[in-house]
C-alpha atoms as a PDB file:
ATOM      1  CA  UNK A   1     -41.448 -10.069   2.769  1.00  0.00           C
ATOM      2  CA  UNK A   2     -37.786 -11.176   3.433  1.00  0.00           C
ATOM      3  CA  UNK A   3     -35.356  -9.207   1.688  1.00  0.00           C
ATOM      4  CA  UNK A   4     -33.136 -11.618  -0.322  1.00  0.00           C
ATOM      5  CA  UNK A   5     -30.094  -9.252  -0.665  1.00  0.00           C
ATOM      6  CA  UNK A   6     -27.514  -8.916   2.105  1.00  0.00           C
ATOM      7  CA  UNK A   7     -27.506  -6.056   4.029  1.00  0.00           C
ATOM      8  CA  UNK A   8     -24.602  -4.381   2.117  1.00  0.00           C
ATOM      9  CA  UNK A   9     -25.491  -5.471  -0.978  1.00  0.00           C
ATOM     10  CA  UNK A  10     -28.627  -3.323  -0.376  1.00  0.00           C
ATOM     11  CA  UNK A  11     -26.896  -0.632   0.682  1.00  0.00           C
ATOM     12  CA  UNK A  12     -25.253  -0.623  -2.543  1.00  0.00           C
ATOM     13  CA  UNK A  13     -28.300  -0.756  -4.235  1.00  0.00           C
ATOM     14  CA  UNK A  14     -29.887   2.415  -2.621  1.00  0.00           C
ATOM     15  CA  UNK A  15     -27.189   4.319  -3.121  1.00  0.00           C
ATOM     16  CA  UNK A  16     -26.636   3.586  -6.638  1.00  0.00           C
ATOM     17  CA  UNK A  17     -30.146   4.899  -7.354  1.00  0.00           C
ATOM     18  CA  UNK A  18     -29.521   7.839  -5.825  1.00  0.00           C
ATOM     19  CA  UNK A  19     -26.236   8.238  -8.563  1.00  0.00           C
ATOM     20  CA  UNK A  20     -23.721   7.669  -5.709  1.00  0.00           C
ATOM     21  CA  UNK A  21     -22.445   4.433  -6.874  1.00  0.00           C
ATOM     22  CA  UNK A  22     -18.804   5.277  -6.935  1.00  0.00           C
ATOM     23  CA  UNK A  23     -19.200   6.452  -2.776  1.00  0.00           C
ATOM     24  CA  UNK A  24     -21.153   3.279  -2.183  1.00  0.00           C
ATOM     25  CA  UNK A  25     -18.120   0.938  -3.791  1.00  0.00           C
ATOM     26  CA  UNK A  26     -15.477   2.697  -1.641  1.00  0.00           C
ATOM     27  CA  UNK A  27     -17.814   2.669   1.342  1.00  0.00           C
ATOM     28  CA  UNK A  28     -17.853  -1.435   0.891  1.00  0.00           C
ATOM     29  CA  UNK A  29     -14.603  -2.775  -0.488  1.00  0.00           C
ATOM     30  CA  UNK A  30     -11.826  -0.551   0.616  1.00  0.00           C
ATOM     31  CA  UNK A  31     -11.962   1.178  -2.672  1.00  0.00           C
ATOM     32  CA  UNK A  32     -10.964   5.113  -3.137  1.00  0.00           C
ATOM     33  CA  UNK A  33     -10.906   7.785  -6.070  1.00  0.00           C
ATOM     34  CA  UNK A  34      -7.174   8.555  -6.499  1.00  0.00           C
ATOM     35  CA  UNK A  35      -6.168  12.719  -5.740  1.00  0.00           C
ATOM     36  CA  UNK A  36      -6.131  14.818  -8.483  1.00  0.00           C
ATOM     37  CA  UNK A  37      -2.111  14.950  -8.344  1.00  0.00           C
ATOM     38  CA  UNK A  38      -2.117  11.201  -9.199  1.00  0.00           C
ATOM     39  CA  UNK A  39      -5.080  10.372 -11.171  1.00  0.00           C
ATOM     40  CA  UNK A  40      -4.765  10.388 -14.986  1.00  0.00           C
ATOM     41  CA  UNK A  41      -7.500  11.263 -17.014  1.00  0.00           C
ATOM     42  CA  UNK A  42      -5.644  12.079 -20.452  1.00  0.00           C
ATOM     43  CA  UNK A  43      -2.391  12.688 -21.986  1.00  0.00           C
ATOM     44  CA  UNK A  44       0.183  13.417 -19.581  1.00  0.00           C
ATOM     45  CA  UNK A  45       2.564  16.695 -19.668  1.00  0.00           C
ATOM     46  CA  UNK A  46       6.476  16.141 -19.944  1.00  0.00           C
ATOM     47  CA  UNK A  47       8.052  15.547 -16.476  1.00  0.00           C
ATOM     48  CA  UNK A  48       9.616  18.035 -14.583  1.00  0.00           C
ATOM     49  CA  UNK A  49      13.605  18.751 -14.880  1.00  0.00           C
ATOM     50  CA  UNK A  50      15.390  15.707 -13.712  1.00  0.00           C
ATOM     51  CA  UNK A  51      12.678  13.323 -14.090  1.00  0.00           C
ATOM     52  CA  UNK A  52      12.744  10.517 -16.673  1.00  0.00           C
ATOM     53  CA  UNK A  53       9.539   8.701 -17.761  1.00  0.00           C
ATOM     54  CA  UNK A  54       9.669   4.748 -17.786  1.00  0.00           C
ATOM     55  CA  UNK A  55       7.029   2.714 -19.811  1.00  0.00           C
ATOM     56  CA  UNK A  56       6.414  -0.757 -18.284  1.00  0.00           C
ATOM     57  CA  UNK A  57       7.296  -2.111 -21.758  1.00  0.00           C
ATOM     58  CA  UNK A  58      10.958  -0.474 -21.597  1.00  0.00           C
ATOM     59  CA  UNK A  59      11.834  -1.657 -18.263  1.00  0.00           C
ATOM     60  CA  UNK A  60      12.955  -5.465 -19.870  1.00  0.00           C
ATOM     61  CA  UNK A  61      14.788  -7.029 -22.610  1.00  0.00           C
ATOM     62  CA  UNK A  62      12.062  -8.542 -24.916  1.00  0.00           C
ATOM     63  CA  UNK A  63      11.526 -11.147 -26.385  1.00  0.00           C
ATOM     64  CA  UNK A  64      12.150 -12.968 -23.121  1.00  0.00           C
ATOM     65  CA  UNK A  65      15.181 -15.167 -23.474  1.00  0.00           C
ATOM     66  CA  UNK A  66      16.377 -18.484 -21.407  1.00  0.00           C
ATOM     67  CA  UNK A  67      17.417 -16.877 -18.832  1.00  0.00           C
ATOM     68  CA  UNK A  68      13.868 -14.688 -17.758  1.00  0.00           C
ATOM     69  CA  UNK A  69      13.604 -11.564 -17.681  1.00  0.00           C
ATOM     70  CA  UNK A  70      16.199  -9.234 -17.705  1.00  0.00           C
ATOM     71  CA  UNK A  71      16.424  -5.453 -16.880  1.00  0.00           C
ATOM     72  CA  UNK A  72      16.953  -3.410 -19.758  1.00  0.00           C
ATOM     73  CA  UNK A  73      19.391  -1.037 -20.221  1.00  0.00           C
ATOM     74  CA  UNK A  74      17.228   1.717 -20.021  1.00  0.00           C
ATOM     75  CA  UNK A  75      16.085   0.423 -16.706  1.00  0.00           C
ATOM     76  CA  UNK A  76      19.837  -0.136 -15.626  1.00  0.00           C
ATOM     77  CA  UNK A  77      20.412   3.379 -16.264  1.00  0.00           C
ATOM     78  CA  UNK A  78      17.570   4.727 -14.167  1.00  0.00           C
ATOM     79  CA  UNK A  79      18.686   3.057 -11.463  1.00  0.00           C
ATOM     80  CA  UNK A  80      18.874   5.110  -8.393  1.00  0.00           C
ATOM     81  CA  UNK A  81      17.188   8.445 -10.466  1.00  0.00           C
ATOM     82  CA  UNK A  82      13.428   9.950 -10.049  1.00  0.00           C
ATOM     83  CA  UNK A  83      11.501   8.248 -12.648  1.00  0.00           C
ATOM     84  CA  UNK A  84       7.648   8.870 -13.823  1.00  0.00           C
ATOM     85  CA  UNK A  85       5.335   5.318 -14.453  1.00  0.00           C
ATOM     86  CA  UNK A  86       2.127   5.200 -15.194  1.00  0.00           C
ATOM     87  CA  UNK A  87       0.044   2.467 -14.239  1.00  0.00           C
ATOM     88  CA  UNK A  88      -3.169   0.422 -11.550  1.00  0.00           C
ATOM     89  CA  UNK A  89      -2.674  -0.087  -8.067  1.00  0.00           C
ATOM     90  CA  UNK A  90      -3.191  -4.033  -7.907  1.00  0.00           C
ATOM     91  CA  UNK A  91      -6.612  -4.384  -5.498  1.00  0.00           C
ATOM     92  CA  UNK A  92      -5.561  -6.307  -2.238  1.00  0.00           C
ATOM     93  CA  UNK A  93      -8.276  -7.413  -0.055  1.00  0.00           C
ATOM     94  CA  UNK A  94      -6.005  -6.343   3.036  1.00  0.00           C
ATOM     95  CA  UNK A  95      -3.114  -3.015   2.200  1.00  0.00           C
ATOM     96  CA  UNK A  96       0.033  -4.012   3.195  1.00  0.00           C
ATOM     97  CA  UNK A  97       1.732  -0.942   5.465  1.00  0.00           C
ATOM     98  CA  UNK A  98       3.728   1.520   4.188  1.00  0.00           C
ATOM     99  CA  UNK A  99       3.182   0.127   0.407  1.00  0.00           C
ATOM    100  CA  UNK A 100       0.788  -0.250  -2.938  1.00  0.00           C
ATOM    101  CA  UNK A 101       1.618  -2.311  -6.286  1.00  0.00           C
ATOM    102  CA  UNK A 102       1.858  -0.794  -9.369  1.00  0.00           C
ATOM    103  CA  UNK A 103       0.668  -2.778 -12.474  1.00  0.00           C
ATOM    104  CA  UNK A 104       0.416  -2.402 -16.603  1.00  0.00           C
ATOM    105  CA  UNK A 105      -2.960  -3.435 -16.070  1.00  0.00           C
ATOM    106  CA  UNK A 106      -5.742  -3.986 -13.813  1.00  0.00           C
ATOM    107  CA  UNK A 107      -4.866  -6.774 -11.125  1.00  0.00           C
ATOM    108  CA  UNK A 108      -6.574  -8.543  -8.319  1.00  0.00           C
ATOM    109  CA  UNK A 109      -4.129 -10.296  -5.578  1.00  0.00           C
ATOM    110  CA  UNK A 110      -5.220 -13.757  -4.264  1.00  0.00           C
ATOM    111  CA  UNK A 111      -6.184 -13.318  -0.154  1.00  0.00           C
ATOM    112  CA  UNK A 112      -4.424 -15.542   1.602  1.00  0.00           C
ATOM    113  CA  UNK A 113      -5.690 -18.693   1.164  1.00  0.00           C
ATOM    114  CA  UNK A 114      -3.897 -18.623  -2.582  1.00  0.00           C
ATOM    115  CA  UNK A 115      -0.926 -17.540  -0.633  1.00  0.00           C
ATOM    116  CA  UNK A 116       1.491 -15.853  -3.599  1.00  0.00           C
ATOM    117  CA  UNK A 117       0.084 -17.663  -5.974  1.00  0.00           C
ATOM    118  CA  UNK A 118      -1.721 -14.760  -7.472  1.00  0.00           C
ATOM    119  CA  UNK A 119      -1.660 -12.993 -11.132  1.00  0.00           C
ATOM    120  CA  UNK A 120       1.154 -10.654 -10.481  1.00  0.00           C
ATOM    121  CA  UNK A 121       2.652  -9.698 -13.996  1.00  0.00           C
ATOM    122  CA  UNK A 122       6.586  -9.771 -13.798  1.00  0.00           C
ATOM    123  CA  UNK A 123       6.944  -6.469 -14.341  1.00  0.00           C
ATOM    124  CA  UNK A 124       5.014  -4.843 -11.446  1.00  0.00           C
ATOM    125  CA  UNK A 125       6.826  -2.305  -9.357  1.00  0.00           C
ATOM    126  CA  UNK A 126       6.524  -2.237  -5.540  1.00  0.00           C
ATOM    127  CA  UNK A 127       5.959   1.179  -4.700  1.00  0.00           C
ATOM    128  CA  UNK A 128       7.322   2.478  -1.072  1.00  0.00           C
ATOM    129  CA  UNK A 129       6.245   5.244   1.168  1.00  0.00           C
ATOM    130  CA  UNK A 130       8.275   7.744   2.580  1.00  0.00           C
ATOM    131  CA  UNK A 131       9.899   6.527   6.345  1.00  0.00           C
ATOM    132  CA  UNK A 132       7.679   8.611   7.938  1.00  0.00           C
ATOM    133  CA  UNK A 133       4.830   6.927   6.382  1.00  0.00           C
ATOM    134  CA  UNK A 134       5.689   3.098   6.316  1.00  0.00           C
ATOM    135  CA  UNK A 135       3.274   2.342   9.234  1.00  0.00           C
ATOM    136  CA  UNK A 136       0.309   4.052   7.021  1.00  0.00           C
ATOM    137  CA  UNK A 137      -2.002   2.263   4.609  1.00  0.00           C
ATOM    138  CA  UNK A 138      -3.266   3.003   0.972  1.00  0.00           C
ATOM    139  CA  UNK A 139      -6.910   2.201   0.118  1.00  0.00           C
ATOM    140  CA  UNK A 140      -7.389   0.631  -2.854  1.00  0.00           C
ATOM    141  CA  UNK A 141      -7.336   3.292  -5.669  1.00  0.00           C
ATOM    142  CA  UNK A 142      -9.383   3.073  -8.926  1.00  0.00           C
ATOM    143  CA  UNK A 143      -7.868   4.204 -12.508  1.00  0.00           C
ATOM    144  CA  UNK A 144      -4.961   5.064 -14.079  1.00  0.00           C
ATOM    145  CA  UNK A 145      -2.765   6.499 -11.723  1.00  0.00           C
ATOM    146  CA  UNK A 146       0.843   8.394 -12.200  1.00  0.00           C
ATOM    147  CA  UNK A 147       3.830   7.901  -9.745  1.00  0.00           C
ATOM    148  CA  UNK A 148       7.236   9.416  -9.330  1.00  0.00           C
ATOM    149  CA  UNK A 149       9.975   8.126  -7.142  1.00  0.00           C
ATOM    150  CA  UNK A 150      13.543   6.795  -6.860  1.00  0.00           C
ATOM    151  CA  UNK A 151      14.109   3.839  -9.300  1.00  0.00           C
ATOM    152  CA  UNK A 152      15.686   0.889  -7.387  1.00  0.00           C
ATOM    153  CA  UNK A 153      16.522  -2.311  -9.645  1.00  0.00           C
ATOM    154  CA  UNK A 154      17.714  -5.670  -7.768  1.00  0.00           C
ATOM    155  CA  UNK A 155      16.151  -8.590  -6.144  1.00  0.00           C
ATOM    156  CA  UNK A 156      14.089  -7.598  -2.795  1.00  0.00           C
ATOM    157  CA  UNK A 157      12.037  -9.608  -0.194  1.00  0.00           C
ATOM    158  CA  UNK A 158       9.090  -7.795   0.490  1.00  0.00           C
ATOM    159  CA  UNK A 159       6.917  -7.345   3.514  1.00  0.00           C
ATOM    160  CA  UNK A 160       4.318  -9.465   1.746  1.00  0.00           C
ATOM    161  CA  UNK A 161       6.684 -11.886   0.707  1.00  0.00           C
ATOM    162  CA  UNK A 162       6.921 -11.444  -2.800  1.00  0.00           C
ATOM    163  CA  UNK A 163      10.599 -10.812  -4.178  1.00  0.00           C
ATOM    164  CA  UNK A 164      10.458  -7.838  -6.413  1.00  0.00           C
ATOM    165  CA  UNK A 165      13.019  -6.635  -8.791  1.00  0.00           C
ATOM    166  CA  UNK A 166      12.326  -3.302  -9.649  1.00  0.00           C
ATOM    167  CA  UNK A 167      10.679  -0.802  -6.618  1.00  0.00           C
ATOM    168  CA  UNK A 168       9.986   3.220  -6.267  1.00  0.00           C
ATOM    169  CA  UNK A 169      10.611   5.584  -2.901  1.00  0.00           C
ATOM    170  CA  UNK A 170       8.401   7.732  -3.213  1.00  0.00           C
ATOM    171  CA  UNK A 171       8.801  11.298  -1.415  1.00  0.00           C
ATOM    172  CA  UNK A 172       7.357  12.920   1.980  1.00  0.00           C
ATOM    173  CA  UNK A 173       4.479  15.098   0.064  1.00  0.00           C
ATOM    174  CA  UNK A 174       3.022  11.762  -2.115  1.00  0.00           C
ATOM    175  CA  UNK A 175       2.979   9.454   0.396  1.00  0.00           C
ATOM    176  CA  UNK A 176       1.014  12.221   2.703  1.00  0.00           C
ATOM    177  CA  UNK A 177      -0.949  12.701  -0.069  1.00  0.00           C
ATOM    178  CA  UNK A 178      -1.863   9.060  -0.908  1.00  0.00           C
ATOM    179  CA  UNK A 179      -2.478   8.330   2.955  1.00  0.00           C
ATOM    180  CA  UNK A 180      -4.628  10.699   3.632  1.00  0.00           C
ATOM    181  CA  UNK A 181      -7.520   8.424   3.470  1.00  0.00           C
ATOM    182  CA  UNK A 182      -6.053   5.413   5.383  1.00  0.00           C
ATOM    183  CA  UNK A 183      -5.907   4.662   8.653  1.00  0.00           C
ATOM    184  CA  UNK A 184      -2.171   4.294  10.229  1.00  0.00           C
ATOM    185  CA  UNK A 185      -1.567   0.106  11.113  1.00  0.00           C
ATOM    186  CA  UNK A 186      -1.461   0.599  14.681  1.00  0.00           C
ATOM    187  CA  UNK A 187      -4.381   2.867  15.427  1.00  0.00           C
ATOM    188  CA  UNK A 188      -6.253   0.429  13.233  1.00  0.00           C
ATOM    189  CA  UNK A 189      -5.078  -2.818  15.162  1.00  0.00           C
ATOM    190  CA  UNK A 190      -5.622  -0.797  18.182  1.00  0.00           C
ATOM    191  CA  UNK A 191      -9.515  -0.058  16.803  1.00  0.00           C
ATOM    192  CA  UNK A 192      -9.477  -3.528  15.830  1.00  0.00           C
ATOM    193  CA  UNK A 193      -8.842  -5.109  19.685  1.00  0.00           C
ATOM    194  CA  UNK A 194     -11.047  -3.107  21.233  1.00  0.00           C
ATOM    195  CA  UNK A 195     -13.947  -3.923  18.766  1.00  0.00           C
ATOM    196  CA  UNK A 196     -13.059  -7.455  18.954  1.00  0.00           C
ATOM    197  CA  UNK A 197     -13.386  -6.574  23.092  1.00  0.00           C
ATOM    198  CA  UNK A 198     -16.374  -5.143  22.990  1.00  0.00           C
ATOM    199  CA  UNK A 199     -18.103  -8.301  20.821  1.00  0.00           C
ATOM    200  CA  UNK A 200     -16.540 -10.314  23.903  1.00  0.00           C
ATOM    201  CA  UNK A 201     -18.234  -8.798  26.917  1.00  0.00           C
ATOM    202  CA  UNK A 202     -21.341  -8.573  25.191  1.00  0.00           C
ATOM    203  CA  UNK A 203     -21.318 -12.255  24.417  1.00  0.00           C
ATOM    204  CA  UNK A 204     -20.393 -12.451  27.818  1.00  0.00           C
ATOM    205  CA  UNK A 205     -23.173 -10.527  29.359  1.00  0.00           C
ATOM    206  CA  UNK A 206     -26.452 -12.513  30.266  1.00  0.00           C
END
């Protein structure tokens, strides 16, 4: 009998009986666990020395005015210091080099058929790597994760087109750290044209 589940799907399926449903996931949609150093799995301890902790909720004037939102004064003040935020990478079907989103809450971005039009809260932060890293890619990483960089706060065009208004560097060791699992955008474009051919010469061949 035909098997009415597509070939991944199944995979999924086995795998999950087995108890390794979190593997199979990542395996199929670009989806990692987060390193230890990042991942949150309870109350957090103070920052180090020098390091200020910014809520999502303190980062604009509320309630929101005329005039949109505003940066707070807090968030003013931060501005070009190492800050702490806790928060969800928003999913993208595709990573976008050298940097991930962080969000209040769970997001999924629109591919790009919906273009921008996606459900970006206004208060995401656009999270760089390091220089050395801005060619690298970060999978897709699941839970509550914690993040500590230099606060920038102004309008910004972004690679991906989105203008963002409040972003984090973060340093050489994190973005190692979070990259560790990705491939770098040129040796997977590289990967990518010879797959592509390969498909062609064995089309090709009688």
């Amino acid at each position: 009998m035909k098997s009415l589940l597509p070939t991944a799907a199944l995979c999924a399926l086995v795998l999950t009986t087995f108890g390794h449903q979190p593997d199979a996931q990542a395996a199929l949609a670009n989806i990692a666990l987060p390193p230890a150093a990042v991942a949150v799995h309870g109350p957090l301890a103070p920052p180090p020395a020098q390091v200020e902790h910014l809520k999502f909720q303190d980062m604009f004037k509320t309630p929101v005015g005329p005039k949109g939102l505003e940066p707070s004064a807090r968030l003013l003040s931060l501005h070009g210091r190492k800050v702490r935020m806790v928060g969800y990478m928003a999913t993208q079907e595709e990573s976008k080099a050298g940097m991930l989103i962080l969000a209040p809450m769970p997001v999924n971005l629109g591919d790009e058929d919906e273009s921008l039009s996606d459900d970006l809260p206004g208060n995401a932060v656009f999270v760089h790597l390091a220089r050395p890293y801005a060619e690298r890619l970060v999978p897709n990483l699941q839970g509550l994760l914690q993040v500590t960089g230099t606060l920038s706060v102004g309008a910004f065009e972004e690679a991906d087109g989105h203008v963002s208004s409040v972003r984090l560097e973060l340093d050489d060791a994190t973005s190692r750290l979070l990259t560790t699992q990705a491939t770098p955008a040129r040796q997977r474009d590289k990967r990518q044209r010879a797959t592509t051919q390969r498909e062609r010469v064995a089309t090709a061949t009688p």
